[in-house]
PDB file of N, CA and C in Angstrom:
ATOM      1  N   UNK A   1      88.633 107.119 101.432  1.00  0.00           N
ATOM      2  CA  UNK A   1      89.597 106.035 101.466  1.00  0.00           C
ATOM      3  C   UNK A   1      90.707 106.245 100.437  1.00  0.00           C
ATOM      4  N   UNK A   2      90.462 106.945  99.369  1.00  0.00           N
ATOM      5  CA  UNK A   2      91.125 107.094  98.204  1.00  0.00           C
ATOM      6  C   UNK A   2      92.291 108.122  98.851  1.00  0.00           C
ATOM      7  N   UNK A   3      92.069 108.831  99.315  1.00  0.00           N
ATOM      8  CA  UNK A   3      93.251 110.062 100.016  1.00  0.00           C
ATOM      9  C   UNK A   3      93.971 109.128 100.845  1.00  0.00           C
ATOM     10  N   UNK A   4      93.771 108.421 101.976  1.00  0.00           N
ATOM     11  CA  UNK A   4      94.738 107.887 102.817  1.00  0.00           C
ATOM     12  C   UNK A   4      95.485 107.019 102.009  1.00  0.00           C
ATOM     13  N   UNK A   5      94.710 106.100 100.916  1.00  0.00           N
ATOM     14  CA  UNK A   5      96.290 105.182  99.924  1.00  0.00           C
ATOM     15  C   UNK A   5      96.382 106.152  99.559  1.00  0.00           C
ATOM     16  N   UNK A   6      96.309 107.592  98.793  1.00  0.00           N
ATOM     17  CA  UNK A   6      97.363 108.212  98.665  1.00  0.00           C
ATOM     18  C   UNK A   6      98.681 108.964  99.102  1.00  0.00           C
ATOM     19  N   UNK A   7      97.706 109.494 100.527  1.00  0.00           N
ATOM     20  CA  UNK A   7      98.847 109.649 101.147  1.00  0.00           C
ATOM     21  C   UNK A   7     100.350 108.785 101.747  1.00  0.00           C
ATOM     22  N   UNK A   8      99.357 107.408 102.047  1.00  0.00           N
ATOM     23  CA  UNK A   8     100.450 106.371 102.126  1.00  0.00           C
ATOM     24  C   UNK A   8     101.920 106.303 100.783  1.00  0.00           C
ATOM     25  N   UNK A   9     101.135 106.067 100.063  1.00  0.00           N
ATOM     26  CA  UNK A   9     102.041 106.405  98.901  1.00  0.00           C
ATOM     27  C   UNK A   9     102.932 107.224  98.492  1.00  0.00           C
ATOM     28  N   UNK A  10     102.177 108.293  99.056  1.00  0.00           N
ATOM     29  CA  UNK A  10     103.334 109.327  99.011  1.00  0.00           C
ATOM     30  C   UNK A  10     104.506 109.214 100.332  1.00  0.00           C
ATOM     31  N   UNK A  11     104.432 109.132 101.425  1.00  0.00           N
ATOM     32  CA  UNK A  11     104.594 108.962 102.263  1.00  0.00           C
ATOM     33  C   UNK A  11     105.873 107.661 102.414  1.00  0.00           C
ATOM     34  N   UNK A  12     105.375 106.678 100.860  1.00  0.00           N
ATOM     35  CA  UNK A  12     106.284 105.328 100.937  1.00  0.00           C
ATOM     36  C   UNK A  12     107.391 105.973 100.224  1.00  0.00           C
ATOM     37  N   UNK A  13     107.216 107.133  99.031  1.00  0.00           N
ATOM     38  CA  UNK A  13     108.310 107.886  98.160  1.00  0.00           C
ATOM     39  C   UNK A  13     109.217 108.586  98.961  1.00  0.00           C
ATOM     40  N   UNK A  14     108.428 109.808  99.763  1.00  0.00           N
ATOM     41  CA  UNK A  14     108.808 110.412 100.903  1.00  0.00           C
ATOM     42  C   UNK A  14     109.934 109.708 101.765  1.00  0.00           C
ATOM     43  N   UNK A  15     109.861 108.728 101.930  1.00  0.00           N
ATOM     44  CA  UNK A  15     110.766 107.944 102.779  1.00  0.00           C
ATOM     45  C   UNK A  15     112.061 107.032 101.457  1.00  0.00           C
ATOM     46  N   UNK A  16     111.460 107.340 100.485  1.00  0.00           N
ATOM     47  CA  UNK A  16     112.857 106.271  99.546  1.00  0.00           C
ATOM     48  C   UNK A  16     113.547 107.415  99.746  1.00  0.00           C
ATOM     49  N   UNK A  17     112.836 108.958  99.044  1.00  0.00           N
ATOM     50  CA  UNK A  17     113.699 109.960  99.152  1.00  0.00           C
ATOM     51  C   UNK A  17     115.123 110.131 100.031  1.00  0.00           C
ATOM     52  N   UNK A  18     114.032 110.060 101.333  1.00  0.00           N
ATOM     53  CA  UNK A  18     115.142 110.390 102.711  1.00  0.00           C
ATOM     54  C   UNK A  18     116.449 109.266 102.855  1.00  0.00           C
ATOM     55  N   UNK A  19     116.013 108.421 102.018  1.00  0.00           N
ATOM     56  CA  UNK A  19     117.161 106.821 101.949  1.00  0.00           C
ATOM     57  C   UNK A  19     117.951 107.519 101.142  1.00  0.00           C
ATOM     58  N   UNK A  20     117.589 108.166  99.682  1.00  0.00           N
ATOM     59  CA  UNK A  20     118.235 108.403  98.833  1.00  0.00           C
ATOM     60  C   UNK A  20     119.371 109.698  98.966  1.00  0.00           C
ATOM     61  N   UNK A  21     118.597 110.553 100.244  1.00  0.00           N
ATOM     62  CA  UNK A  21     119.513 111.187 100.373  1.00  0.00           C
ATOM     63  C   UNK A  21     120.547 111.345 101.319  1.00  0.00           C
ATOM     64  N   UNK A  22     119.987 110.108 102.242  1.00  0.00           N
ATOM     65  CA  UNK A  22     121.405 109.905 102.825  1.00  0.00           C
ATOM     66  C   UNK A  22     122.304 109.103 102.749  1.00  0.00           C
ATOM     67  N   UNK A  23     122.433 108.702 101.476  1.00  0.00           N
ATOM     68  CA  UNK A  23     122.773 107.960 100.512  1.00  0.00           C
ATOM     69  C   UNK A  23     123.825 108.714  99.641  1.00  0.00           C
ATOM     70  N   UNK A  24     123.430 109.627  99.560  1.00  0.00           N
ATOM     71  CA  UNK A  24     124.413 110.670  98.930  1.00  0.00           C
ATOM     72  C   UNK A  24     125.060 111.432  99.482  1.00  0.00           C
ATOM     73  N   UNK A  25     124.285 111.741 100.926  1.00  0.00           N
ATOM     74  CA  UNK A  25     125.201 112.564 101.786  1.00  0.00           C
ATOM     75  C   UNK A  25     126.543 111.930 102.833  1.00  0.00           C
ATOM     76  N   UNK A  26     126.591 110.410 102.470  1.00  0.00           N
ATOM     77  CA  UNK A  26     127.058 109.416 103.000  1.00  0.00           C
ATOM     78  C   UNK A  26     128.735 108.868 101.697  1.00  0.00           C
ATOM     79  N   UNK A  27     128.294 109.667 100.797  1.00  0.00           N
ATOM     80  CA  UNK A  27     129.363 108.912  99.157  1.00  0.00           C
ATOM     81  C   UNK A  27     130.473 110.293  99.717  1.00  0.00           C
ATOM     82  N   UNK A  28     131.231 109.811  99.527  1.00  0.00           N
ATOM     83  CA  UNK A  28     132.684 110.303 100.064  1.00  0.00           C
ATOM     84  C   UNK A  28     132.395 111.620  98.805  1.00  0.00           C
ATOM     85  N   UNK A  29     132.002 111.323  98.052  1.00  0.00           N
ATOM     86  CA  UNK A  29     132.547 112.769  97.077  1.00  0.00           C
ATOM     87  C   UNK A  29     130.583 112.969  96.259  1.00  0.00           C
ATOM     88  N   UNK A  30     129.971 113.536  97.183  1.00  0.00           N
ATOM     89  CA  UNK A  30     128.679 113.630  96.664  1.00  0.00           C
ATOM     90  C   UNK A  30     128.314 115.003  96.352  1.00  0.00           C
ATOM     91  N   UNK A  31     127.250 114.564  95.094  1.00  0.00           N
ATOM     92  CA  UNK A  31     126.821 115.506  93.936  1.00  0.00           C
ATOM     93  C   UNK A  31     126.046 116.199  94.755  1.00  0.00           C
ATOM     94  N   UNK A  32     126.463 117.711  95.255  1.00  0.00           N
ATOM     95  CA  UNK A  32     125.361 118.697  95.209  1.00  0.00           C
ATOM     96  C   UNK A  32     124.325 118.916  94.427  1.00  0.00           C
ATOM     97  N   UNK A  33     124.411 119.154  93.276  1.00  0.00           N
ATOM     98  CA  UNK A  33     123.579 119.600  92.968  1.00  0.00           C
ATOM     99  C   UNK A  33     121.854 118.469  92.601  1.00  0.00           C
ATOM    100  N   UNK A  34     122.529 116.972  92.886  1.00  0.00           N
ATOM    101  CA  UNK A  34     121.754 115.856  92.549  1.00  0.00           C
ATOM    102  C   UNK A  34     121.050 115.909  94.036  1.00  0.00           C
ATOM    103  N   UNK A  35     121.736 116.067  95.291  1.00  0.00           N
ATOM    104  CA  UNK A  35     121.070 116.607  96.703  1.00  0.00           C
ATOM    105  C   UNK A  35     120.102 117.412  96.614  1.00  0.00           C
ATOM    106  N   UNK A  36     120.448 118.474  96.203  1.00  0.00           N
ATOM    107  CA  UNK A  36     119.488 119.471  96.397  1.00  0.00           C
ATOM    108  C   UNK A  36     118.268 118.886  95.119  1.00  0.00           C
ATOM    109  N   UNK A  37     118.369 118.468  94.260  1.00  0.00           N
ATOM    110  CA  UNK A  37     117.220 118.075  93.674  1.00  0.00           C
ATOM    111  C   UNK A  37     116.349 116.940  94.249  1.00  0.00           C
ATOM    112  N   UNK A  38     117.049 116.165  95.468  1.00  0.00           N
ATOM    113  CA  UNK A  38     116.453 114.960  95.883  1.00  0.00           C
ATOM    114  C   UNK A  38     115.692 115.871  97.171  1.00  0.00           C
ATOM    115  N   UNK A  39     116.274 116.683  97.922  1.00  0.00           N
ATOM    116  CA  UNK A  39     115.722 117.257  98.463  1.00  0.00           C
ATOM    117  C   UNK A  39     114.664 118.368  98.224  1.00  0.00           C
ATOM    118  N   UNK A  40     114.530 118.957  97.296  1.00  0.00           N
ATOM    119  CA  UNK A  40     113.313 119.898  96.690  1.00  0.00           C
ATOM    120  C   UNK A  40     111.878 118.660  96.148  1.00  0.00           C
ATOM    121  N   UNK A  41     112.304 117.142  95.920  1.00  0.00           N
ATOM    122  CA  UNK A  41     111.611 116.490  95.745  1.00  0.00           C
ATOM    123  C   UNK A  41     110.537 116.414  96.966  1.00  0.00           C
ATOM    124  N   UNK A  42     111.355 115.717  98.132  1.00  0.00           N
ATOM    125  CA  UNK A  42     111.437 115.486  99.387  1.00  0.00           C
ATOM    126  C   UNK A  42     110.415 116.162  99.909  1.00  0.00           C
ATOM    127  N   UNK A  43     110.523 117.988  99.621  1.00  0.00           N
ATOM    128  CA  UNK A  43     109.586 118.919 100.108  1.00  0.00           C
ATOM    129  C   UNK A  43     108.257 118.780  99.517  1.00  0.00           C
ATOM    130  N   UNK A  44     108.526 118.918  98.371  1.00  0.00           N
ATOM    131  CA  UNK A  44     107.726 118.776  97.472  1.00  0.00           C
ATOM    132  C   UNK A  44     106.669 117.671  97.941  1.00  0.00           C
ATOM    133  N   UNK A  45     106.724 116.349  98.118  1.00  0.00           N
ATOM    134  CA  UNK A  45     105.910 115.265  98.457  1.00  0.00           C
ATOM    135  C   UNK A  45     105.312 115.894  99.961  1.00  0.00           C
ATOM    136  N   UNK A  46     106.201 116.450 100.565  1.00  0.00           N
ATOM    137  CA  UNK A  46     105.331 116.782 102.376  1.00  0.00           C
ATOM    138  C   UNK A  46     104.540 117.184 102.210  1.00  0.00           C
ATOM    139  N   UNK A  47     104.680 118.755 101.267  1.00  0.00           N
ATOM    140  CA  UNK A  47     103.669 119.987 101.309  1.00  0.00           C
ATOM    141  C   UNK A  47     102.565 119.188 100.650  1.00  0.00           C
ATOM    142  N   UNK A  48     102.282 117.991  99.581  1.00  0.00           N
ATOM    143  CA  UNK A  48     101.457 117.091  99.263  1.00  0.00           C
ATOM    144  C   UNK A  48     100.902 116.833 100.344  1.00  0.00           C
ATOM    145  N   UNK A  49     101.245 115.745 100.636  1.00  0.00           N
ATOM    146  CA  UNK A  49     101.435 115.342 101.837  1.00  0.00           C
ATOM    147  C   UNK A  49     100.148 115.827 102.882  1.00  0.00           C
ATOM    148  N   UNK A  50     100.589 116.670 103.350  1.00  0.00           N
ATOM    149  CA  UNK A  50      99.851 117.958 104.183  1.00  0.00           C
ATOM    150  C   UNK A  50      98.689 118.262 104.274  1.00  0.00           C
ATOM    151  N   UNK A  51      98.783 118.854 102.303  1.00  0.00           N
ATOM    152  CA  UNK A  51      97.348 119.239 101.933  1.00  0.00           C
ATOM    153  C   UNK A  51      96.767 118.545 102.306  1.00  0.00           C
ATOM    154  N   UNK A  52      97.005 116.818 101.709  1.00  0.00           N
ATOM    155  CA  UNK A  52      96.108 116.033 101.493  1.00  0.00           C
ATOM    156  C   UNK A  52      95.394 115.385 103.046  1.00  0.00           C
ATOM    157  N   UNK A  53      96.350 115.750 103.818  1.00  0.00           N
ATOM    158  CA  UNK A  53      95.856 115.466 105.277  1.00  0.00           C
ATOM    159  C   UNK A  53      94.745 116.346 105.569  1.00  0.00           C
ATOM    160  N   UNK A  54      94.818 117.356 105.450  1.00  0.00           N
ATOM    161  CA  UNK A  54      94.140 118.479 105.536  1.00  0.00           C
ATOM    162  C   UNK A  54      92.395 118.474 104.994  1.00  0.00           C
ATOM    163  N   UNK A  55      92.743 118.410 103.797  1.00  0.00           N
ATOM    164  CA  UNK A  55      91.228 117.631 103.377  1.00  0.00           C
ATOM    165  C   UNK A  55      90.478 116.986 103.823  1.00  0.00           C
ATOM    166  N   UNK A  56      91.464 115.604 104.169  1.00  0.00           N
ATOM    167  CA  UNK A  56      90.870 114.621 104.618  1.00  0.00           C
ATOM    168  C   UNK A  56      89.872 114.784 106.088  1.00  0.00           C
ATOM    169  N   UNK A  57      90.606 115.523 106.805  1.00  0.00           N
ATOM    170  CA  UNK A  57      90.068 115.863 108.242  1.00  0.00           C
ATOM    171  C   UNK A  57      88.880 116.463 108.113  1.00  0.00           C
TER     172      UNK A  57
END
């Protein structure tokens, strides 16, 4: 039970992320290099993500 609230959780970040970055990809004059860090986040939480699915099964 402990893995699925986590994955949820991650999953709830995972998704601010994707707000956050189109959020930036949306600002008339947006920070690359703050993108690409929201996005290496982004990955970062899936490949989590994943594992943790993975286990679980």
């Amino acid at each position: 039970m402990a893995v699925e609230a986590r994955i949820r959780e991650l999953g709830s970040r995972h998704q601010s992320l994707e707000k956050a970055i189109q959020d930036e990809i949306s600002r008339p004059a947006s920070d690359a290099v703050k993108l690409q860090e929201l996005k290496r986040q982004k990955l970062k939480l899936k490949e989590e993500i994943q594992a943790l699915g993975a286990r679980a099964h």
